[in-house]
PDB file of N, CA and C in Angstrom:
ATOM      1  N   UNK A   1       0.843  -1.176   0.000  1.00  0.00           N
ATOM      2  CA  UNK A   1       0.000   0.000   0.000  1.00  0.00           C
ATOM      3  C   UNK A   1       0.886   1.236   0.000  1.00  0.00           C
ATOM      4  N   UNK A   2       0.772   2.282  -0.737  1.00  0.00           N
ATOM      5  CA  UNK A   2       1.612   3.361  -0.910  1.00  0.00           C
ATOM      6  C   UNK A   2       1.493   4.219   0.218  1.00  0.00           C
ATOM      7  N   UNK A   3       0.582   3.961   1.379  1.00  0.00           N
ATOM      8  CA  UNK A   3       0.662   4.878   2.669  1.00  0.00           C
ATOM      9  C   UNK A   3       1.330   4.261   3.848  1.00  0.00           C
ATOM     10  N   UNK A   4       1.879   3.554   3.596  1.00  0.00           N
ATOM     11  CA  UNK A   4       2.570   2.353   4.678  1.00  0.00           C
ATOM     12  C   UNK A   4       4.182   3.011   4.845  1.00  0.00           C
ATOM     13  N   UNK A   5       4.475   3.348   5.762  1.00  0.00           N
ATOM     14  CA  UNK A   5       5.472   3.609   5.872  1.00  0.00           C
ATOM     15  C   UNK A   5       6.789   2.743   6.457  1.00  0.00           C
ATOM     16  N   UNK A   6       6.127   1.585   7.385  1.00  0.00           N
ATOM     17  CA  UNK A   6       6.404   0.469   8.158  1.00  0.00           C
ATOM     18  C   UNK A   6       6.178  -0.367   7.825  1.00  0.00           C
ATOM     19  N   UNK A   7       5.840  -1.057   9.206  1.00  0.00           N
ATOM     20  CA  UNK A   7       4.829  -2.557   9.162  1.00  0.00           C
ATOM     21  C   UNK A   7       4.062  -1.778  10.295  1.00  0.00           C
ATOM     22  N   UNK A   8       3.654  -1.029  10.581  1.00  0.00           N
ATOM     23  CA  UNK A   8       3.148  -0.778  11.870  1.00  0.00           C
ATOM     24  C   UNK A   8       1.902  -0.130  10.963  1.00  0.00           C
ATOM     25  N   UNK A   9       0.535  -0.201  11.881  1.00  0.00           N
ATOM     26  CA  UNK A   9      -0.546  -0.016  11.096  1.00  0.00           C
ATOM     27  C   UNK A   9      -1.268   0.990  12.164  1.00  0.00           C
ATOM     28  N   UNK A  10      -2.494   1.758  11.695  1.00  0.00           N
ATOM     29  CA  UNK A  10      -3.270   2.944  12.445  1.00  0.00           C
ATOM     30  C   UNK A  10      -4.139   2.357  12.756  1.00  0.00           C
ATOM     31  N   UNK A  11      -4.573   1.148  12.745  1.00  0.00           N
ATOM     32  CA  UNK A  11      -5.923   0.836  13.330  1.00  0.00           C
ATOM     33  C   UNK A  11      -5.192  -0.075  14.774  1.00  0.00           C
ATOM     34  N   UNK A  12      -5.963  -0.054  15.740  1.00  0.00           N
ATOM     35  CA  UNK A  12      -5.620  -0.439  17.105  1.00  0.00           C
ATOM     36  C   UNK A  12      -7.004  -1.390  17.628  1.00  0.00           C
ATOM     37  N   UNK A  13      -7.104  -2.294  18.331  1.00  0.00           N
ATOM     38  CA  UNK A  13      -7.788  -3.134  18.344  1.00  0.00           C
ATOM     39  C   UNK A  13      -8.052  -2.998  20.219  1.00  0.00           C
ATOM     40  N   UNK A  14      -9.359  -2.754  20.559  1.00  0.00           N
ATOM     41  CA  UNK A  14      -9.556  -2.523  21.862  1.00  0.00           C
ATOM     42  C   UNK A  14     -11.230  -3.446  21.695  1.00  0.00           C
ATOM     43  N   UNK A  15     -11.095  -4.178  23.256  1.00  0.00           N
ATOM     44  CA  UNK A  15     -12.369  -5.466  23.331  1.00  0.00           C
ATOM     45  C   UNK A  15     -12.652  -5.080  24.371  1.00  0.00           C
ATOM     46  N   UNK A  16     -13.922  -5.699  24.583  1.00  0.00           N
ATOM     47  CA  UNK A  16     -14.661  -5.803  26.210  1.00  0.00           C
ATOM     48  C   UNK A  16     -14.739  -7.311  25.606  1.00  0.00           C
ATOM     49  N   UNK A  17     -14.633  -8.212  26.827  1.00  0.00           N
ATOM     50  CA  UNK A  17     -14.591  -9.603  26.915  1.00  0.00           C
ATOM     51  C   UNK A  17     -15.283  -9.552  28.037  1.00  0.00           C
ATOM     52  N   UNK A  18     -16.728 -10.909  28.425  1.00  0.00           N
ATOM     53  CA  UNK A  18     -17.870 -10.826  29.144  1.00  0.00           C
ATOM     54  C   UNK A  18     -17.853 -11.983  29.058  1.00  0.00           C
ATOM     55  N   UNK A  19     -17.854 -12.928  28.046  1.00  0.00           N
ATOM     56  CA  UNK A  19     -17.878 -14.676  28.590  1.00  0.00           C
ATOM     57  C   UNK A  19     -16.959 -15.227  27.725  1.00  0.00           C
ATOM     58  N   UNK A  20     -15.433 -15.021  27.790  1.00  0.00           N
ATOM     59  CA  UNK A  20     -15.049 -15.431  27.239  1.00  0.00           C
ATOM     60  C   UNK A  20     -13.656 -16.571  27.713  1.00  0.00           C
ATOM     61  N   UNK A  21     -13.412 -17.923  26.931  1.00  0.00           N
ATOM     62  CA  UNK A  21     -12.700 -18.745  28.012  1.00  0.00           C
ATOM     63  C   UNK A  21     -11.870 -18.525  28.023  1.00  0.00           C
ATOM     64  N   UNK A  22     -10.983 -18.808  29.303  1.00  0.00           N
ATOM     65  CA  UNK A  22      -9.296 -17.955  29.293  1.00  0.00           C
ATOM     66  C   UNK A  22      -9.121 -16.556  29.804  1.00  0.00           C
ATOM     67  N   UNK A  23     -10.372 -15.938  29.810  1.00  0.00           N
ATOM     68  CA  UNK A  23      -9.969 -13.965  29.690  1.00  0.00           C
ATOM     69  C   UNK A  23     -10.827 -13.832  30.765  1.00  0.00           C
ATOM     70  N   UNK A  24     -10.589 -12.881  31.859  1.00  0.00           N
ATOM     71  CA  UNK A  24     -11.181 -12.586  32.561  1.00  0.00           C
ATOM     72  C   UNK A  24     -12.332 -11.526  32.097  1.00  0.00           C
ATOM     73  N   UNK A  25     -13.071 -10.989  32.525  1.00  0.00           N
ATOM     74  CA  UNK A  25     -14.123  -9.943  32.297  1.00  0.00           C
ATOM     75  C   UNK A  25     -13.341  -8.776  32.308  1.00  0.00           C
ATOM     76  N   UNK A  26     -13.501  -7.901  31.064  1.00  0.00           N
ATOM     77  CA  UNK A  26     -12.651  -6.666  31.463  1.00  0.00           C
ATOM     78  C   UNK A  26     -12.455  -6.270  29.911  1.00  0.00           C
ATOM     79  N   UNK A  27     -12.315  -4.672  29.897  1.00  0.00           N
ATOM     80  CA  UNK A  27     -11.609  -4.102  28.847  1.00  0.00           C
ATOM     81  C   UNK A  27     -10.588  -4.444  28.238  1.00  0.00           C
ATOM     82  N   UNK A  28     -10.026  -4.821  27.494  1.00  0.00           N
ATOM     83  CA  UNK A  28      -8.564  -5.078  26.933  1.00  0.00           C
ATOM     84  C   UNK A  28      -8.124  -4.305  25.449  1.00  0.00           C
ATOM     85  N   UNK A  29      -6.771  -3.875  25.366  1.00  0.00           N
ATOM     86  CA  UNK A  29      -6.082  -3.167  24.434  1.00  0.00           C
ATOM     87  C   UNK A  29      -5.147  -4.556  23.474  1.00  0.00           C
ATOM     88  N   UNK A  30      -5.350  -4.947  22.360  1.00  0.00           N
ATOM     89  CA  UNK A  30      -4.595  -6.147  22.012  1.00  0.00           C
ATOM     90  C   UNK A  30      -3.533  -5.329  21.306  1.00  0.00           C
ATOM     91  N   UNK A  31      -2.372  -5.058  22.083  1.00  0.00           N
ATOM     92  CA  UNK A  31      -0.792  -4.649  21.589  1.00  0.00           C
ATOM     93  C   UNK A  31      -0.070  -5.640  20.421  1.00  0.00           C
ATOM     94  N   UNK A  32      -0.367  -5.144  19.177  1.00  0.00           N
ATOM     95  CA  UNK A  32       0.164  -5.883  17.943  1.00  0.00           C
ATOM     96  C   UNK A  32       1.566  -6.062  18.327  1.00  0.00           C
ATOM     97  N   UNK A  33       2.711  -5.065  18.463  1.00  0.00           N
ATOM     98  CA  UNK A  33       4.093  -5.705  18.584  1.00  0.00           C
ATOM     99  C   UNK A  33       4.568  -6.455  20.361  1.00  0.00           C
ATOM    100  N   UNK A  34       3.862  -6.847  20.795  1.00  0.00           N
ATOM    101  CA  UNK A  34       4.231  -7.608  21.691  1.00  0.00           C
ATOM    102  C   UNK A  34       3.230  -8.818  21.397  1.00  0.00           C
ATOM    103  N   UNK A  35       2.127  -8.812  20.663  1.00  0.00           N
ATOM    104  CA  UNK A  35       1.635  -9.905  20.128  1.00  0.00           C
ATOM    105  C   UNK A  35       0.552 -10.292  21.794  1.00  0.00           C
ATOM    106  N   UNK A  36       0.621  -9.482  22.198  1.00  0.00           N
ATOM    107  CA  UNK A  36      -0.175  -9.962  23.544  1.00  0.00           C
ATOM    108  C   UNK A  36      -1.455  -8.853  24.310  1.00  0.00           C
ATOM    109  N   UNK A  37      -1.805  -8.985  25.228  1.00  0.00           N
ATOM    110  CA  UNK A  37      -3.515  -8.667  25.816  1.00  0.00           C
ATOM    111  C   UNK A  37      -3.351  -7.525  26.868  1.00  0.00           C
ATOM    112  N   UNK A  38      -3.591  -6.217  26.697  1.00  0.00           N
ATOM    113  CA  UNK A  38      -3.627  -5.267  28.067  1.00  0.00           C
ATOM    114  C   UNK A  38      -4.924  -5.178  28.269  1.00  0.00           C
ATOM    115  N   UNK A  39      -4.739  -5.571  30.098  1.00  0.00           N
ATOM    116  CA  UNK A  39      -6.077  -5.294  30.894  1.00  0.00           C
ATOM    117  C   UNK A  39      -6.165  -4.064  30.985  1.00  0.00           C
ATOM    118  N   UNK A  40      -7.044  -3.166  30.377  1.00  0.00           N
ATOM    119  CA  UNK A  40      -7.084  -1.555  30.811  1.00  0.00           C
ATOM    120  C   UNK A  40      -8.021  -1.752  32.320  1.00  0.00           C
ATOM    121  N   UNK A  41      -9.539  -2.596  32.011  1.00  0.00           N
ATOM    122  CA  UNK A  41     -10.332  -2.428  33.157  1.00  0.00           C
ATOM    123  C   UNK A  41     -10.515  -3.417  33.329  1.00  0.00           C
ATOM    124  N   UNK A  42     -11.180  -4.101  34.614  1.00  0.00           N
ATOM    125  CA  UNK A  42     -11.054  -5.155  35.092  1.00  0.00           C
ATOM    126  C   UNK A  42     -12.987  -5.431  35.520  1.00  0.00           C
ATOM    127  N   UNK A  43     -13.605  -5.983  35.118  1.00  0.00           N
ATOM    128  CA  UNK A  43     -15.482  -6.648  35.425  1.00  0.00           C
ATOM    129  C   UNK A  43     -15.969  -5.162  34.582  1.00  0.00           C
ATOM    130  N   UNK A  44     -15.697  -5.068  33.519  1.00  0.00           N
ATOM    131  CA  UNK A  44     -16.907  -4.064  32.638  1.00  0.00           C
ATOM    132  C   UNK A  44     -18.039  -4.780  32.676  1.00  0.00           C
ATOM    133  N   UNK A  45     -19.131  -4.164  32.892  1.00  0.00           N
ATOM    134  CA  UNK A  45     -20.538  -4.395  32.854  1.00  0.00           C
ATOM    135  C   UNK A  45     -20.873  -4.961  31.527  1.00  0.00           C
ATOM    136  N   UNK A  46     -21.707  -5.660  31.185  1.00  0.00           N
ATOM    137  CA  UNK A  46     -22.465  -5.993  29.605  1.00  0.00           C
ATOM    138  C   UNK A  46     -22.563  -4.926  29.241  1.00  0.00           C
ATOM    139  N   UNK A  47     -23.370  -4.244  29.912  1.00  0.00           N
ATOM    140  CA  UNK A  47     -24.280  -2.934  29.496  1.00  0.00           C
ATOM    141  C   UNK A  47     -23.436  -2.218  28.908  1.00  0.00           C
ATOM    142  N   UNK A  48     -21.786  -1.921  28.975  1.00  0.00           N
ATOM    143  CA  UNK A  48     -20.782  -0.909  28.773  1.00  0.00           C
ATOM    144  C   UNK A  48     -21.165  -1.598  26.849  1.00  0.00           C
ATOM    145  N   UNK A  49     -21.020  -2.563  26.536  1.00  0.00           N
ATOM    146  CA  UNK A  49     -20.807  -3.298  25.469  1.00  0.00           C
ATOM    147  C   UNK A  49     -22.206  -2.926  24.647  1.00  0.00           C
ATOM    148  N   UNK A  50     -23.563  -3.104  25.008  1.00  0.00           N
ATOM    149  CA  UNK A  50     -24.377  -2.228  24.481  1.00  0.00           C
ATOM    150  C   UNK A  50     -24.273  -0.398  24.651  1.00  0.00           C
ATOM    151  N   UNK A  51     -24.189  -0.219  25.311  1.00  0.00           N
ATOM    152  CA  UNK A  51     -23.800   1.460  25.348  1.00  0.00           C
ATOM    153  C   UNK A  51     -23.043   1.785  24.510  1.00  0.00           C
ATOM    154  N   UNK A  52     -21.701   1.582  24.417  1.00  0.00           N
ATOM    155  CA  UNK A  52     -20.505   2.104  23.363  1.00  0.00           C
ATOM    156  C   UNK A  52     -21.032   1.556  22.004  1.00  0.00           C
ATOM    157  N   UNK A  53     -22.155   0.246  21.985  1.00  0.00           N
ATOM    158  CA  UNK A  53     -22.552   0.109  20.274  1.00  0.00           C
ATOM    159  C   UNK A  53     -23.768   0.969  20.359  1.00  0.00           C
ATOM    160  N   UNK A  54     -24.277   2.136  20.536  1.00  0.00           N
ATOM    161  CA  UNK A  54     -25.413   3.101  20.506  1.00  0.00           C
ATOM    162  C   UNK A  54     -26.393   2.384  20.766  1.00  0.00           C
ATOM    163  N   UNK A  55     -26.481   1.735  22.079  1.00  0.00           N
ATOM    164  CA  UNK A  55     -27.730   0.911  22.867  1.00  0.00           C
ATOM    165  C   UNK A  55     -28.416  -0.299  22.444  1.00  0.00           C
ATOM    166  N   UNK A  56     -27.232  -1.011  21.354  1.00  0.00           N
ATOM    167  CA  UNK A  56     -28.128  -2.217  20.698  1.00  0.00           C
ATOM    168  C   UNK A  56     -27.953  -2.659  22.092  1.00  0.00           C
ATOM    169  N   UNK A  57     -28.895  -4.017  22.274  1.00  0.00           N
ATOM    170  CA  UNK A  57     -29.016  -4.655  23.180  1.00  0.00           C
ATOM    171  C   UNK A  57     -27.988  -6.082  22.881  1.00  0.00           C
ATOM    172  N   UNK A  58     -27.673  -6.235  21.378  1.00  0.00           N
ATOM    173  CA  UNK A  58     -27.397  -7.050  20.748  1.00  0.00           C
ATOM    174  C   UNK A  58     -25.751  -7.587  21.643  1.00  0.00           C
ATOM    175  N   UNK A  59     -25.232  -6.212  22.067  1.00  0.00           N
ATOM    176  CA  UNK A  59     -23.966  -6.468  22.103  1.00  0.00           C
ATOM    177  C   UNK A  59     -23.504  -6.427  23.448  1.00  0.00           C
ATOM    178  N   UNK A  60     -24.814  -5.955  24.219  1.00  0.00           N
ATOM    179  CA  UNK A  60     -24.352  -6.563  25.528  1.00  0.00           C
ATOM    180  C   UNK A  60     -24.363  -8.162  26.068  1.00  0.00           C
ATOM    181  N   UNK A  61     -25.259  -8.674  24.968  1.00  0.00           N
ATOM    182  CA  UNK A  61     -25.600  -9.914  24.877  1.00  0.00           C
ATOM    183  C   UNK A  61     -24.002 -11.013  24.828  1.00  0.00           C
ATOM    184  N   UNK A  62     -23.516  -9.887  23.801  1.00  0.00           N
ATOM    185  CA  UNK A  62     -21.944 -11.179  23.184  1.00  0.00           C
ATOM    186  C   UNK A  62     -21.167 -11.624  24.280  1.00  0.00           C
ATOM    187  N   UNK A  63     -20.050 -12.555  23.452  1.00  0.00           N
ATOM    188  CA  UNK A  63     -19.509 -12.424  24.583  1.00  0.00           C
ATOM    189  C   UNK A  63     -17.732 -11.431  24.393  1.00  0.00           C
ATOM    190  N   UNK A  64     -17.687 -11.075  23.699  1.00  0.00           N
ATOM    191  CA  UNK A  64     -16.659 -10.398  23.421  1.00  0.00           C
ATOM    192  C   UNK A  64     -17.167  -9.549  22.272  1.00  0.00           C
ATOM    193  N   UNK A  65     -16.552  -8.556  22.634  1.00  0.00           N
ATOM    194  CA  UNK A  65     -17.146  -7.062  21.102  1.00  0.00           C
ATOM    195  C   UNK A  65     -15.749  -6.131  21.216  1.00  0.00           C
ATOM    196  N   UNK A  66     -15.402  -6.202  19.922  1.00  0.00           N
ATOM    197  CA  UNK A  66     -14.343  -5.590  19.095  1.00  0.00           C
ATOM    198  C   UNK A  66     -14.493  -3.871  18.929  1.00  0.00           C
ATOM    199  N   UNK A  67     -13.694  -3.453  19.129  1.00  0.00           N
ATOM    200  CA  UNK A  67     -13.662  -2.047  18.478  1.00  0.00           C
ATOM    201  C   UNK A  67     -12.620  -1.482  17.983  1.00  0.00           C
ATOM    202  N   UNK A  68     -12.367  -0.912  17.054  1.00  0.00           N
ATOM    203  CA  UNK A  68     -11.194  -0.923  15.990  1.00  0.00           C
ATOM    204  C   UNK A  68     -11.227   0.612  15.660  1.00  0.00           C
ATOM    205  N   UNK A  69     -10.004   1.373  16.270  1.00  0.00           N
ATOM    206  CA  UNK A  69      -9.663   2.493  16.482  1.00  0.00           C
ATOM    207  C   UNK A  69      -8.442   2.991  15.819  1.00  0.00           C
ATOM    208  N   UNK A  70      -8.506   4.397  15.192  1.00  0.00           N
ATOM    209  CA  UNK A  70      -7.625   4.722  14.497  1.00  0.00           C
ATOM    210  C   UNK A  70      -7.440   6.582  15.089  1.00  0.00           C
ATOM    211  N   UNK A  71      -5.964   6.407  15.160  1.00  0.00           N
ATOM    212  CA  UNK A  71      -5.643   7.803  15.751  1.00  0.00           C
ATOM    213  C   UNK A  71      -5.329   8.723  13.875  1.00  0.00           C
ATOM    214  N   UNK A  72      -6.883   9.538  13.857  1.00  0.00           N
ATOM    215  CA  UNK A  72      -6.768  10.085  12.708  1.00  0.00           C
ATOM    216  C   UNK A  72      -5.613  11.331  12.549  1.00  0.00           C
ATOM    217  N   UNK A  73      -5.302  12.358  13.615  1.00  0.00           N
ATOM    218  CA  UNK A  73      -4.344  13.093  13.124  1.00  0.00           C
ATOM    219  C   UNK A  73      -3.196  12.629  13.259  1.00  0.00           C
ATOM    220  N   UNK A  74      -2.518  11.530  13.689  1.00  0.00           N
ATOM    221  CA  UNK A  74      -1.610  10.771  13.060  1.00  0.00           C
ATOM    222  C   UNK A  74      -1.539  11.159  11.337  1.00  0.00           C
ATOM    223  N   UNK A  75      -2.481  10.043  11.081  1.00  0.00           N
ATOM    224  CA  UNK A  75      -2.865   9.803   9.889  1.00  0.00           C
ATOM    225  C   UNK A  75      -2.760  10.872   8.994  1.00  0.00           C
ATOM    226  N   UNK A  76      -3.253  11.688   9.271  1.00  0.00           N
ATOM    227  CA  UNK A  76      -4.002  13.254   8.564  1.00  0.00           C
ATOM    228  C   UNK A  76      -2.518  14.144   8.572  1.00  0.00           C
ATOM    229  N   UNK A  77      -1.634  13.824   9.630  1.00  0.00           N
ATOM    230  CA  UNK A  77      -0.709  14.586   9.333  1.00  0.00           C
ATOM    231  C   UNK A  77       0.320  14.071   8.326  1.00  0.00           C
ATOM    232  N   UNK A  78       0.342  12.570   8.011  1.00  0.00           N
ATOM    233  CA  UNK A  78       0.897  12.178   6.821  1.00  0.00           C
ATOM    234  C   UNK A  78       0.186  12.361   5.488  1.00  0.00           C
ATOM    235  N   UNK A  79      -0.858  11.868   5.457  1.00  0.00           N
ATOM    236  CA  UNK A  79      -2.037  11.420   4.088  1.00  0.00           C
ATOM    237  C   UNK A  79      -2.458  13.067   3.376  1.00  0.00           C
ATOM    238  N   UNK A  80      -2.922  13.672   4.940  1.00  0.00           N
ATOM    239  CA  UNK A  80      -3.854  15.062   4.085  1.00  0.00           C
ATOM    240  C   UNK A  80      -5.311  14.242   4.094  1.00  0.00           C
ATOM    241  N   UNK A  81      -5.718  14.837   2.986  1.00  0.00           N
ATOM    242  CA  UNK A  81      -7.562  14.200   3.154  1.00  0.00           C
ATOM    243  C   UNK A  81      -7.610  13.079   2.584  1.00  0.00           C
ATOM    244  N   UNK A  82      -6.854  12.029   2.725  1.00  0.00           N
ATOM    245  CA  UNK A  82      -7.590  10.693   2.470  1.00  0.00           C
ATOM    246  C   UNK A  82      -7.644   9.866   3.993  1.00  0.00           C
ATOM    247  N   UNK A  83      -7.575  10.371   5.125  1.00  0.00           N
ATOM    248  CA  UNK A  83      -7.043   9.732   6.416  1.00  0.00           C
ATOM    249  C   UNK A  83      -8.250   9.105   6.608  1.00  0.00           C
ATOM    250  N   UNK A  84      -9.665   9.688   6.553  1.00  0.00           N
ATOM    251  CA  UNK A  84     -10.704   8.816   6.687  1.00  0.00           C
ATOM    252  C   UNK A  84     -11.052   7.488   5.513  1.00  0.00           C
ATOM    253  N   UNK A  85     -10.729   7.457   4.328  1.00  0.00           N
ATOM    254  CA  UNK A  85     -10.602   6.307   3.171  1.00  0.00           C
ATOM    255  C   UNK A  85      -9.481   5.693   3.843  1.00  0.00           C
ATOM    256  N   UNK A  86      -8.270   5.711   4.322  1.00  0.00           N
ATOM    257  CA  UNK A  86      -7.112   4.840   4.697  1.00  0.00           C
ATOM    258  C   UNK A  86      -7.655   4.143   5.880  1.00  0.00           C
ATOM    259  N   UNK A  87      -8.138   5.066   6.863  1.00  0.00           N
ATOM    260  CA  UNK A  87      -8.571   4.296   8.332  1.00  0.00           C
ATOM    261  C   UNK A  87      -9.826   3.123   8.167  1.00  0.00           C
ATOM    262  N   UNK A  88     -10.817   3.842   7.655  1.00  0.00           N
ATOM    263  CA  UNK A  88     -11.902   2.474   7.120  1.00  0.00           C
ATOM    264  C   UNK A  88     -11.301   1.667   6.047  1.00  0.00           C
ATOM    265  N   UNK A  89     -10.711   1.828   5.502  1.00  0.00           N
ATOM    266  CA  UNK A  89      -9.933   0.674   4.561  1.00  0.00           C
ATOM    267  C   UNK A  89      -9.479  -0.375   5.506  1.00  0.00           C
ATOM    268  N   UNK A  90      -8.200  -0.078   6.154  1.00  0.00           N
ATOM    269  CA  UNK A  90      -7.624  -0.735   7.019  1.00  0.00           C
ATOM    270  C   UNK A  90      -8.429  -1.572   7.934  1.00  0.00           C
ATOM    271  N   UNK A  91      -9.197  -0.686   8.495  1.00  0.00           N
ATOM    272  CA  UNK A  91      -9.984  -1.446   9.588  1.00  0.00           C
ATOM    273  C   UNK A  91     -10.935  -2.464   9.203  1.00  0.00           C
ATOM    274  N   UNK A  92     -11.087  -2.153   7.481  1.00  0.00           N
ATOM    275  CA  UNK A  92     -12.179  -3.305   6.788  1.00  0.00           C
ATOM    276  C   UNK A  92     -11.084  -4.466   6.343  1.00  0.00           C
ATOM    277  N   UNK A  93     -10.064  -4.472   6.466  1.00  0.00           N
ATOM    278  CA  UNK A  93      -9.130  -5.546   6.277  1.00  0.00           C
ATOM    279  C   UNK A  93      -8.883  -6.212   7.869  1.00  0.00           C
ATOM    280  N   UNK A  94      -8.786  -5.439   8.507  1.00  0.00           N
ATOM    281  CA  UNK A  94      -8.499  -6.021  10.069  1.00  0.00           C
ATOM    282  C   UNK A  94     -10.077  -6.641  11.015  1.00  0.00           C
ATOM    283  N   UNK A  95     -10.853  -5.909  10.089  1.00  0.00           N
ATOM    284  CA  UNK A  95     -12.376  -7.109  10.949  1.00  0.00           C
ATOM    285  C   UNK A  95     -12.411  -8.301  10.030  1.00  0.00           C
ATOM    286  N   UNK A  96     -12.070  -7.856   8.806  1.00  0.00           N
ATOM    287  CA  UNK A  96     -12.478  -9.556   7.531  1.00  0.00           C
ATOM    288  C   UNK A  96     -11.037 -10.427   8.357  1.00  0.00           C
ATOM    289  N   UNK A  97     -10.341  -9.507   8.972  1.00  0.00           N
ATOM    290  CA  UNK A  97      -9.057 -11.171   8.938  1.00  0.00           C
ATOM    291  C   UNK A  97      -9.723 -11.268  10.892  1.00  0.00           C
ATOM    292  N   UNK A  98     -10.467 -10.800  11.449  1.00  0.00           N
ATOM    293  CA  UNK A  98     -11.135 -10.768  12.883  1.00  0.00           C
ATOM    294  C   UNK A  98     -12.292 -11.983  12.029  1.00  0.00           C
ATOM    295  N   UNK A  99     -13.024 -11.971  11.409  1.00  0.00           N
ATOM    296  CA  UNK A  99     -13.783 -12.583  10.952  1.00  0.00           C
ATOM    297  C   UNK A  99     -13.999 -13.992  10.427  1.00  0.00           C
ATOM    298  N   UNK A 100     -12.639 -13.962   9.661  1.00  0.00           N
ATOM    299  CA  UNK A 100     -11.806 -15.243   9.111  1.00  0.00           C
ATOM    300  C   UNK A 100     -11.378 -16.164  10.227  1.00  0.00           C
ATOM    301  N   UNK A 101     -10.828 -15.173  11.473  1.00  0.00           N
ATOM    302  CA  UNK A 101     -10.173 -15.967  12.439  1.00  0.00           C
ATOM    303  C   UNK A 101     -11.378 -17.063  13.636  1.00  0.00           C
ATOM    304  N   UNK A 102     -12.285 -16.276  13.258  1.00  0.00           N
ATOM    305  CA  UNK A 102     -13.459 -16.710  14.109  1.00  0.00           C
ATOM    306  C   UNK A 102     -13.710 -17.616  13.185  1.00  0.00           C
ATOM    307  N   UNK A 103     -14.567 -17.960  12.374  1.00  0.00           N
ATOM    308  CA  UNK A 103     -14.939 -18.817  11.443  1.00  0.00           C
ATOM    309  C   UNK A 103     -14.487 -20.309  11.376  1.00  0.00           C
ATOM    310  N   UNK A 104     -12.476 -19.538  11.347  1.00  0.00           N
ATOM    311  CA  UNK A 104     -11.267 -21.361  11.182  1.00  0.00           C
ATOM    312  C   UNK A 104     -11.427 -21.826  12.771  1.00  0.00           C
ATOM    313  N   UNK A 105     -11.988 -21.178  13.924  1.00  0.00           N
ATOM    314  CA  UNK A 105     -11.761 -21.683  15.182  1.00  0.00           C
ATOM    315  C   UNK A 105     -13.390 -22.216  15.282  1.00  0.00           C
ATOM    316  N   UNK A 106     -14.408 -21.952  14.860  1.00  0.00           N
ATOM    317  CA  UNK A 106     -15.928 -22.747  15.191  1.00  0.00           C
ATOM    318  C   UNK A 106     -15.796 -24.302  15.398  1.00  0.00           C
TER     319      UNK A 106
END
């Protein structure tokens, strides 16, 4: 991709995990170059998981919900005005391989 300057990418991957095996209940930050899991908070409510998706009920229900974050003036201070086309790009490559990964583990 001609906006890549690295290997290091703008989208950042932050979860609430609620029933999930192995993980305690809690916010987590998944740190790509250490390849491993930061506890930010520790027993988030369901409800936090419907709230932050604009009150579906759907997602307090899950048991883990993804959110995929991009620090745009980063971005914006390299790109100029394509920072919003680069960030949803990216992040539509990083839920299809979130997607893929779920699927090969059912």
């Amino acid at each position: 991709m001609d906006f890549k300057k690295d290997a290091d990418t703008s989208t950042d991957i932050y979860f609430i995990a609620n029933d999930v095996e192995g993980i305690s209940s809690g916010a987590y930050f998944f740190n790509r170059n250490q390849n491993s899991l930061e506890l930010l908070k520790d027993k988030v409510p369901r409800e936090m998981s419907g709230y932050l998706c604009l009150g579906q009920s759907l997602f307090s229900d899950a048991s883990a919900v993804l959110f995929l974050m991009a620090n745009l003036q980063k971005i914006l201070d390299t790109l100029g005005n394509r920072v919003y086309r680069v960030a949803q790009f990216e992040a539509g490559i990083v839920a299809g391989k979130v997607y893929l990964s779920a699927y090969a583990i059912e």
